[in-house]
PDB file of N, CA and C in Angstrom:
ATOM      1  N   UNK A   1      13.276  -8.824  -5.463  1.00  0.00           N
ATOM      2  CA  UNK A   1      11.873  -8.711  -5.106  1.00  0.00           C
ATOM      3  C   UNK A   1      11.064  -9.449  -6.170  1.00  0.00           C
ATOM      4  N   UNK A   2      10.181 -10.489  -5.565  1.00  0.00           N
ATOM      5  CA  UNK A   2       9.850 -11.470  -6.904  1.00  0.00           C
ATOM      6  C   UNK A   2       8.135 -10.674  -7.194  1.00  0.00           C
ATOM      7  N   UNK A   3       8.137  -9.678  -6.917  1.00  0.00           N
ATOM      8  CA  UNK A   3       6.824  -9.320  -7.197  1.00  0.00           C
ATOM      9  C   UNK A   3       6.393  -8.725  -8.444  1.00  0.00           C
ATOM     10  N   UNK A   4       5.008  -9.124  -9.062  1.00  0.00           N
ATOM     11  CA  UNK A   4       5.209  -8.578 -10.705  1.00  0.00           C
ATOM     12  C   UNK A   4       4.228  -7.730 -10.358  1.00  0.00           C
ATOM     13  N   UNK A   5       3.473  -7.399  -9.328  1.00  0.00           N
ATOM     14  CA  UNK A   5       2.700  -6.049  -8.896  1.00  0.00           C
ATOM     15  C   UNK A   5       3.309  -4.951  -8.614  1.00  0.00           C
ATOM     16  N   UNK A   6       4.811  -5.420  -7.902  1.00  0.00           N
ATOM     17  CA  UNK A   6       6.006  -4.184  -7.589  1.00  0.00           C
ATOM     18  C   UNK A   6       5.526  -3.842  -5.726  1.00  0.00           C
ATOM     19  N   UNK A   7       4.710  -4.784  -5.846  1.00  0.00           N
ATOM     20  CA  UNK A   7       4.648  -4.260  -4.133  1.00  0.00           C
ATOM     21  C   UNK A   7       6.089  -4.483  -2.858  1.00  0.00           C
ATOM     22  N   UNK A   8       6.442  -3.726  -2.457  1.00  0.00           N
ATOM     23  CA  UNK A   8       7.818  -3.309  -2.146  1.00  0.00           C
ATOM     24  C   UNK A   8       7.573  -4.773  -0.383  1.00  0.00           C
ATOM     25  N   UNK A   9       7.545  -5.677  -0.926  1.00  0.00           N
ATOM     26  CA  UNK A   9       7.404  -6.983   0.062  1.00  0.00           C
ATOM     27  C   UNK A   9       8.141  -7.084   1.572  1.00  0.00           C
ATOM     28  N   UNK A  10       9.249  -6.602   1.292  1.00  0.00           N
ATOM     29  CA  UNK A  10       9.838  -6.485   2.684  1.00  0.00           C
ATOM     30  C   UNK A  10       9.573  -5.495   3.656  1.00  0.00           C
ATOM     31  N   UNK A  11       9.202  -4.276   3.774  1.00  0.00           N
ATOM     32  CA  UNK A  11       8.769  -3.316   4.599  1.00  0.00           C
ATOM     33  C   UNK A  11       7.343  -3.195   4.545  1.00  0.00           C
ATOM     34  N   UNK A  12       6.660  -3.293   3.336  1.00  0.00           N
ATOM     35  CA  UNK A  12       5.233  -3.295   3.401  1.00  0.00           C
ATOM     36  C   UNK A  12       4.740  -4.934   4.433  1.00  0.00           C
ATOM     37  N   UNK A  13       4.978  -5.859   4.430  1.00  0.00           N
ATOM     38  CA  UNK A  13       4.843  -6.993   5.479  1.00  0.00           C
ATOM     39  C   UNK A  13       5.176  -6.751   7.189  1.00  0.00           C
ATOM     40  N   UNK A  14       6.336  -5.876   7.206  1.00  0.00           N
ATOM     41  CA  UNK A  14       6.447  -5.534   8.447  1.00  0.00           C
ATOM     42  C   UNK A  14       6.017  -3.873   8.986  1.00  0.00           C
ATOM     43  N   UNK A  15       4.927  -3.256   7.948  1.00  0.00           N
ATOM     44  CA  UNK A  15       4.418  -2.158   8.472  1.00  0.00           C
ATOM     45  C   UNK A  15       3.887  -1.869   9.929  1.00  0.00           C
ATOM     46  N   UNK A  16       3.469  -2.870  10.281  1.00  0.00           N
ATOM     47  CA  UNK A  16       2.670  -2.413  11.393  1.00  0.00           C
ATOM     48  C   UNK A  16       3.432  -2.442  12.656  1.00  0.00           C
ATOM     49  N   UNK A  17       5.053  -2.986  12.504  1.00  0.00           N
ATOM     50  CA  UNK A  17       5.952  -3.105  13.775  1.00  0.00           C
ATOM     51  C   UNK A  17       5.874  -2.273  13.164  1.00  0.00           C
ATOM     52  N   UNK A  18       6.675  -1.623  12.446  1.00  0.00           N
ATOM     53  CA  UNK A  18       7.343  -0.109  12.393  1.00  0.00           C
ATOM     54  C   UNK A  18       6.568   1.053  12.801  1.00  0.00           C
ATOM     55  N   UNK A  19       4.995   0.801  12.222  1.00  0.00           N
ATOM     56  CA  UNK A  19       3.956   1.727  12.872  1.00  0.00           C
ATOM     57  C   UNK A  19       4.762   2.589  14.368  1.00  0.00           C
ATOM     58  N   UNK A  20       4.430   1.395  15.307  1.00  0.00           N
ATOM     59  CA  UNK A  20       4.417   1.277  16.545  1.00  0.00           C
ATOM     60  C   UNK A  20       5.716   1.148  17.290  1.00  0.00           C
ATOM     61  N   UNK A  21       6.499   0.994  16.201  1.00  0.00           N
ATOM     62  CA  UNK A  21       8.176   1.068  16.991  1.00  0.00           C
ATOM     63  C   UNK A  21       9.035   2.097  16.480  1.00  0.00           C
ATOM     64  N   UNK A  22       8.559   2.953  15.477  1.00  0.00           N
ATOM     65  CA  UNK A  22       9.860   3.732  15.056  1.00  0.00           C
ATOM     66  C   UNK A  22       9.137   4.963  14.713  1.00  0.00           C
ATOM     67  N   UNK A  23       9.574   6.180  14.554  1.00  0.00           N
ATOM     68  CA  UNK A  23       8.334   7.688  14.500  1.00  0.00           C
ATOM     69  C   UNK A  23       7.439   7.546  12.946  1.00  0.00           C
ATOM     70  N   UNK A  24       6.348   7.742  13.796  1.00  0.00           N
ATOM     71  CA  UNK A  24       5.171   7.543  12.251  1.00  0.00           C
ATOM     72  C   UNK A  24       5.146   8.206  11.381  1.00  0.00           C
ATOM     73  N   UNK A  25       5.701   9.503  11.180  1.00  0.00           N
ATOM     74  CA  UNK A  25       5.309  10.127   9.902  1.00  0.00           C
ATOM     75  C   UNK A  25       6.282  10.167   9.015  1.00  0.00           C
ATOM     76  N   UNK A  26       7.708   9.387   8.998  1.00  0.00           N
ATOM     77  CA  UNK A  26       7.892   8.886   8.186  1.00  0.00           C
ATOM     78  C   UNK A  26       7.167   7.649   7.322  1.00  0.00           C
ATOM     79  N   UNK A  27       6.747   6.769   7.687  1.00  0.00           N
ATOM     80  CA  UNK A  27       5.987   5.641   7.455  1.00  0.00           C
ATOM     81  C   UNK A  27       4.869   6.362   6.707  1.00  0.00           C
ATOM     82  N   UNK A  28       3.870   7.438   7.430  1.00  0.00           N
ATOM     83  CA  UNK A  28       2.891   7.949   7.156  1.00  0.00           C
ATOM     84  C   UNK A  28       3.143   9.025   5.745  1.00  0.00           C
ATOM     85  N   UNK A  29       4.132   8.620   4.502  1.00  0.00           N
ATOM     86  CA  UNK A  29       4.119  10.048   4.294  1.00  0.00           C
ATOM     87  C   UNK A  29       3.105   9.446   2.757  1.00  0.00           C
ATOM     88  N   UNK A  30       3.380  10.278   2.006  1.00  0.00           N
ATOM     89  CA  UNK A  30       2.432   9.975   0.604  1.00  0.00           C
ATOM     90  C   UNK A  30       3.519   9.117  -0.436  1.00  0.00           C
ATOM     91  N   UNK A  31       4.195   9.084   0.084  1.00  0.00           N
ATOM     92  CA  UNK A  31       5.392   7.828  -0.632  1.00  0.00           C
ATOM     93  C   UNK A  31       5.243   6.571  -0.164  1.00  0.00           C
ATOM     94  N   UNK A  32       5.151   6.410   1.070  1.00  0.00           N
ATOM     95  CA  UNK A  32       4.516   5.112   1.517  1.00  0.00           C
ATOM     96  C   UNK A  32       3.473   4.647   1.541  1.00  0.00           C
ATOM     97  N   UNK A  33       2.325   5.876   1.489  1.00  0.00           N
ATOM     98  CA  UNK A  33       0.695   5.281   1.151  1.00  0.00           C
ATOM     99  C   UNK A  33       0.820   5.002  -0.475  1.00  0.00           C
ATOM    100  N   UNK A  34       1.688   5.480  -1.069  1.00  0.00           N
ATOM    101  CA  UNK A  34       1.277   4.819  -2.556  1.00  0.00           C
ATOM    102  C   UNK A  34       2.062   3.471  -2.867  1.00  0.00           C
ATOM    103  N   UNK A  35       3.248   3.036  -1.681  1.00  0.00           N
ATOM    104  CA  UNK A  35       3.845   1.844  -1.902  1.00  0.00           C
ATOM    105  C   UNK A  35       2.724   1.088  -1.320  1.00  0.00           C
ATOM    106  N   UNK A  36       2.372   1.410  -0.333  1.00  0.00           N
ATOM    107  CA  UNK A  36       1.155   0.330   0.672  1.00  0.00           C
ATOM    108  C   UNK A  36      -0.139   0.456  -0.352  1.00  0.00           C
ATOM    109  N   UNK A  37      -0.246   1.027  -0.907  1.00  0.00           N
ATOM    110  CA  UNK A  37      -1.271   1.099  -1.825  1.00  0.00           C
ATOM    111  C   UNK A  37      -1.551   0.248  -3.053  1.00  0.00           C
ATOM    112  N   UNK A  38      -0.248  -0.207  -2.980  1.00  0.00           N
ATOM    113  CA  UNK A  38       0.123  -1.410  -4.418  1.00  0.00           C
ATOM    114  C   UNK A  38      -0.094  -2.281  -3.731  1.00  0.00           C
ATOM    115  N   UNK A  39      -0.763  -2.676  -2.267  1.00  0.00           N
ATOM    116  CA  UNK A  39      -1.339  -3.884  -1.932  1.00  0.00           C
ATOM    117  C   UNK A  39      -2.366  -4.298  -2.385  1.00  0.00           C
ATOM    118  N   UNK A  40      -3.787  -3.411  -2.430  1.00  0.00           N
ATOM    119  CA  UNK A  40      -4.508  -3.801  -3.081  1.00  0.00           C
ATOM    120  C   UNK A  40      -4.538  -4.485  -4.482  1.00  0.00           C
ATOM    121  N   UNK A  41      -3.575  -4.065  -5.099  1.00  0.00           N
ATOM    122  CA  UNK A  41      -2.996  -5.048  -6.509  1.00  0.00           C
ATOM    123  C   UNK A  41      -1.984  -6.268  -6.874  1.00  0.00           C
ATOM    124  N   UNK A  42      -2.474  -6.602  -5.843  1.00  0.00           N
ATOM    125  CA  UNK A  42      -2.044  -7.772  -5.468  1.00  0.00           C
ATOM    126  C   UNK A  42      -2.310  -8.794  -6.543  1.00  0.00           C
ATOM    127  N   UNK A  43      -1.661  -9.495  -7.213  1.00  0.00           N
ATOM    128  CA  UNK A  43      -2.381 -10.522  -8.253  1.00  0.00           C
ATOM    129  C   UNK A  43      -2.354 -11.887  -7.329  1.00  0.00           C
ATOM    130  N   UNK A  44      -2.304 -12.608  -7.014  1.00  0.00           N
ATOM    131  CA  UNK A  44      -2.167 -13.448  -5.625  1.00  0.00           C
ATOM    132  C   UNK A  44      -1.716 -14.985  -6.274  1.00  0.00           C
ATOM    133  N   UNK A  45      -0.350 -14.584  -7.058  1.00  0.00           N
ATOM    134  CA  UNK A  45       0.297 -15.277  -7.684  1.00  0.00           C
ATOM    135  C   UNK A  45       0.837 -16.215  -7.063  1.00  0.00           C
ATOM    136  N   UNK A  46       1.112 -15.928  -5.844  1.00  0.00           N
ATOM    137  CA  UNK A  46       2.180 -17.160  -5.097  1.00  0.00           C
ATOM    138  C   UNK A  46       3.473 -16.678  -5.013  1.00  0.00           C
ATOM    139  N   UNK A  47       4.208 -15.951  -6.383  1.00  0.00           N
ATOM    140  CA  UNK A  47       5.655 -16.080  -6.125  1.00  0.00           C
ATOM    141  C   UNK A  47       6.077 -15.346  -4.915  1.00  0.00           C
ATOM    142  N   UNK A  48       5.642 -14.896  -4.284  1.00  0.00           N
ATOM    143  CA  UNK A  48       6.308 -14.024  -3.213  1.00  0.00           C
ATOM    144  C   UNK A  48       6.174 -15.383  -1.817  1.00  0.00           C
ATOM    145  N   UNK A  49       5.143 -15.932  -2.092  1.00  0.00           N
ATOM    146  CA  UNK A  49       5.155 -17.252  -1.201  1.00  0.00           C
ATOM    147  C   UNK A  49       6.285 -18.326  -1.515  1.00  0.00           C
ATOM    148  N   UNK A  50       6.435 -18.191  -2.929  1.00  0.00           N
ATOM    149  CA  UNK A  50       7.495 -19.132  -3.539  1.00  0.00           C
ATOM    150  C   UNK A  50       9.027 -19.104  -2.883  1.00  0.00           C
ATOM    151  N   UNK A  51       9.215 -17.767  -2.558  1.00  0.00           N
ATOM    152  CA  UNK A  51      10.460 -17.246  -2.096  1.00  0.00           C
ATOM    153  C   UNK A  51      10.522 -16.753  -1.061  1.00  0.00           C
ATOM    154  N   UNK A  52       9.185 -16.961  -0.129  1.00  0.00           N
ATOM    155  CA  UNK A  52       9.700 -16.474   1.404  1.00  0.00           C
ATOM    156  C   UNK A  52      10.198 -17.857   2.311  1.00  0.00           C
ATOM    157  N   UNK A  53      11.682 -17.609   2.909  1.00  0.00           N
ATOM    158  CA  UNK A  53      12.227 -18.397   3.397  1.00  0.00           C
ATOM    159  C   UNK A  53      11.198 -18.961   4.677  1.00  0.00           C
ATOM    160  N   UNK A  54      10.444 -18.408   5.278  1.00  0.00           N
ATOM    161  CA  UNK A  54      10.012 -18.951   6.752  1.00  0.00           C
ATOM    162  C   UNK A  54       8.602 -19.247   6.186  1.00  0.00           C
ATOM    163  N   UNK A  55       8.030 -19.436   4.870  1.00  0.00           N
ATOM    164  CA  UNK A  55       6.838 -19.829   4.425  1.00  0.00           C
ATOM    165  C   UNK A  55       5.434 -19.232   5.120  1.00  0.00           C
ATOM    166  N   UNK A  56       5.548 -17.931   4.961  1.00  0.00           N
ATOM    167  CA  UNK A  56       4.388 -17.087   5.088  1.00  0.00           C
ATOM    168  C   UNK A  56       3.287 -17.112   4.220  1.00  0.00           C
ATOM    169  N   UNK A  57       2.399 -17.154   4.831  1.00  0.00           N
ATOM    170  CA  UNK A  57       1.152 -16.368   3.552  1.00  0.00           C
ATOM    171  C   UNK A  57       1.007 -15.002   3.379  1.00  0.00           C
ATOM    172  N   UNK A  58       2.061 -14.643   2.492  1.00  0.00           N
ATOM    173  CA  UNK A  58       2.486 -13.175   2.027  1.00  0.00           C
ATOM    174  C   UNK A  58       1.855 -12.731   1.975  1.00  0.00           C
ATOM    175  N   UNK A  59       0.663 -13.019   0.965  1.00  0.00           N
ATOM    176  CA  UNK A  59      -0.846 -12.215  -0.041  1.00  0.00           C
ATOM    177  C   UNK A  59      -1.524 -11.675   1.185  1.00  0.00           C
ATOM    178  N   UNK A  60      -1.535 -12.322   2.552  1.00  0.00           N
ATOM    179  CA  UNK A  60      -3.016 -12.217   3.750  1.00  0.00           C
ATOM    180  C   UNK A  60      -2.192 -11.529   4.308  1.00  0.00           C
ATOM    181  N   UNK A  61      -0.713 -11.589   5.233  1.00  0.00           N
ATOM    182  CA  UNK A  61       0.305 -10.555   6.250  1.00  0.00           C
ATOM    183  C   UNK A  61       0.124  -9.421   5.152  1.00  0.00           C
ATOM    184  N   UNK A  62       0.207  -9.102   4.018  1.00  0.00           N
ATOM    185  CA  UNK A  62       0.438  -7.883   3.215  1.00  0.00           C
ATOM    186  C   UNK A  62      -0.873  -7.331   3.371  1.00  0.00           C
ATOM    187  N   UNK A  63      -2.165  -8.008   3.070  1.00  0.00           N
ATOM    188  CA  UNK A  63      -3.571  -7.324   3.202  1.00  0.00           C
ATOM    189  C   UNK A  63      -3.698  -7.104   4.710  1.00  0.00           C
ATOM    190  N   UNK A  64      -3.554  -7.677   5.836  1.00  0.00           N
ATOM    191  CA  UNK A  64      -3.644  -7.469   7.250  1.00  0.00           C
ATOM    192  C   UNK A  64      -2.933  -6.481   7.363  1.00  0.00           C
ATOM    193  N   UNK A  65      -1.589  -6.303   7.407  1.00  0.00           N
ATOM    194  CA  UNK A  65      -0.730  -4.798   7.134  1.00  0.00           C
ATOM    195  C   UNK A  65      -1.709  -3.838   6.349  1.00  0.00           C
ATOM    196  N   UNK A  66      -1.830  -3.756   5.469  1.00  0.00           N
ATOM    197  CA  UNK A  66      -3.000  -3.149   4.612  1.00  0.00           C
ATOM    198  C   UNK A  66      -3.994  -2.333   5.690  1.00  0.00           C
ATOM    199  N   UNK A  67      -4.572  -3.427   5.917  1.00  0.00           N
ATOM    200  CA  UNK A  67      -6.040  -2.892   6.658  1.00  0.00           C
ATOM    201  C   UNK A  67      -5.193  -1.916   8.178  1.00  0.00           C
ATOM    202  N   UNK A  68      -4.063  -2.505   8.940  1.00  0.00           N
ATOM    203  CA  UNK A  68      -3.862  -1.758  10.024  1.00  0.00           C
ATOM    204  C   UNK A  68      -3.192  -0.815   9.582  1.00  0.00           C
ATOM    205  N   UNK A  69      -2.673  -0.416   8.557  1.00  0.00           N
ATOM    206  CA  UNK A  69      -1.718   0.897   8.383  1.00  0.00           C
ATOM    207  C   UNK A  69      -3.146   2.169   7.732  1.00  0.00           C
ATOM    208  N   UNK A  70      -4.305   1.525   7.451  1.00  0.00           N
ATOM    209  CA  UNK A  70      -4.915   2.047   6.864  1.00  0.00           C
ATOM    210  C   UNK A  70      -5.378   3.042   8.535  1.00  0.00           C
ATOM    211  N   UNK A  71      -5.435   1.960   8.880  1.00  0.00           N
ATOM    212  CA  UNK A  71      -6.306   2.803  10.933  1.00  0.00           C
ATOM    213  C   UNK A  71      -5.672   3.381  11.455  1.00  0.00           C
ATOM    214  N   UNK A  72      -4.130   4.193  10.559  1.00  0.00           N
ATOM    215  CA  UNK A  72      -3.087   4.995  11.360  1.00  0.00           C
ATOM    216  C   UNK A  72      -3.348   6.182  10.380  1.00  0.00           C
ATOM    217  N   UNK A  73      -4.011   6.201   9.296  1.00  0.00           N
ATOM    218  CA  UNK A  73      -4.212   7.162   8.440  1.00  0.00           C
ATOM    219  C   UNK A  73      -5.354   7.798   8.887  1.00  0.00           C
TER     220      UNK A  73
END
């Protein structure tokens, strides 16, 4: 995980399928609002762009996840 914020990059990016495809209150618990919560601390370094194979804009899918996991809370 190339992140020096510690934001947990692989499940926090695909929050919002999981929202909607797998039972929510796992997703929803206070362990995952404080991993999704290390989005906002985001330093918007790049390396997580550096190392995503399909060349995402990590920093914006992680804040968009952000904002919709926030409208399930």
């Amino acid at each position: 995980m190339p992140c020096p914020a510690g934001i947990e990059i692989n499940n926090c990016a695909r929050m919002s399928l999981m929202l909607r495809r797998a039972p929510q209150a796992g997703w929803l618990s206070e362990e995952w609002q404080e991993k999704m919560k290390k989005i906002e601390g985001c330093l918007h370094c790049g390396k997580c762009m550096e190392k995503c194979p399909y060349g995402l804009n990590t920093p914006e899918l992680l804040a968009k996840n952000y904002e919709d996991y926030r409208t399930f809370l």
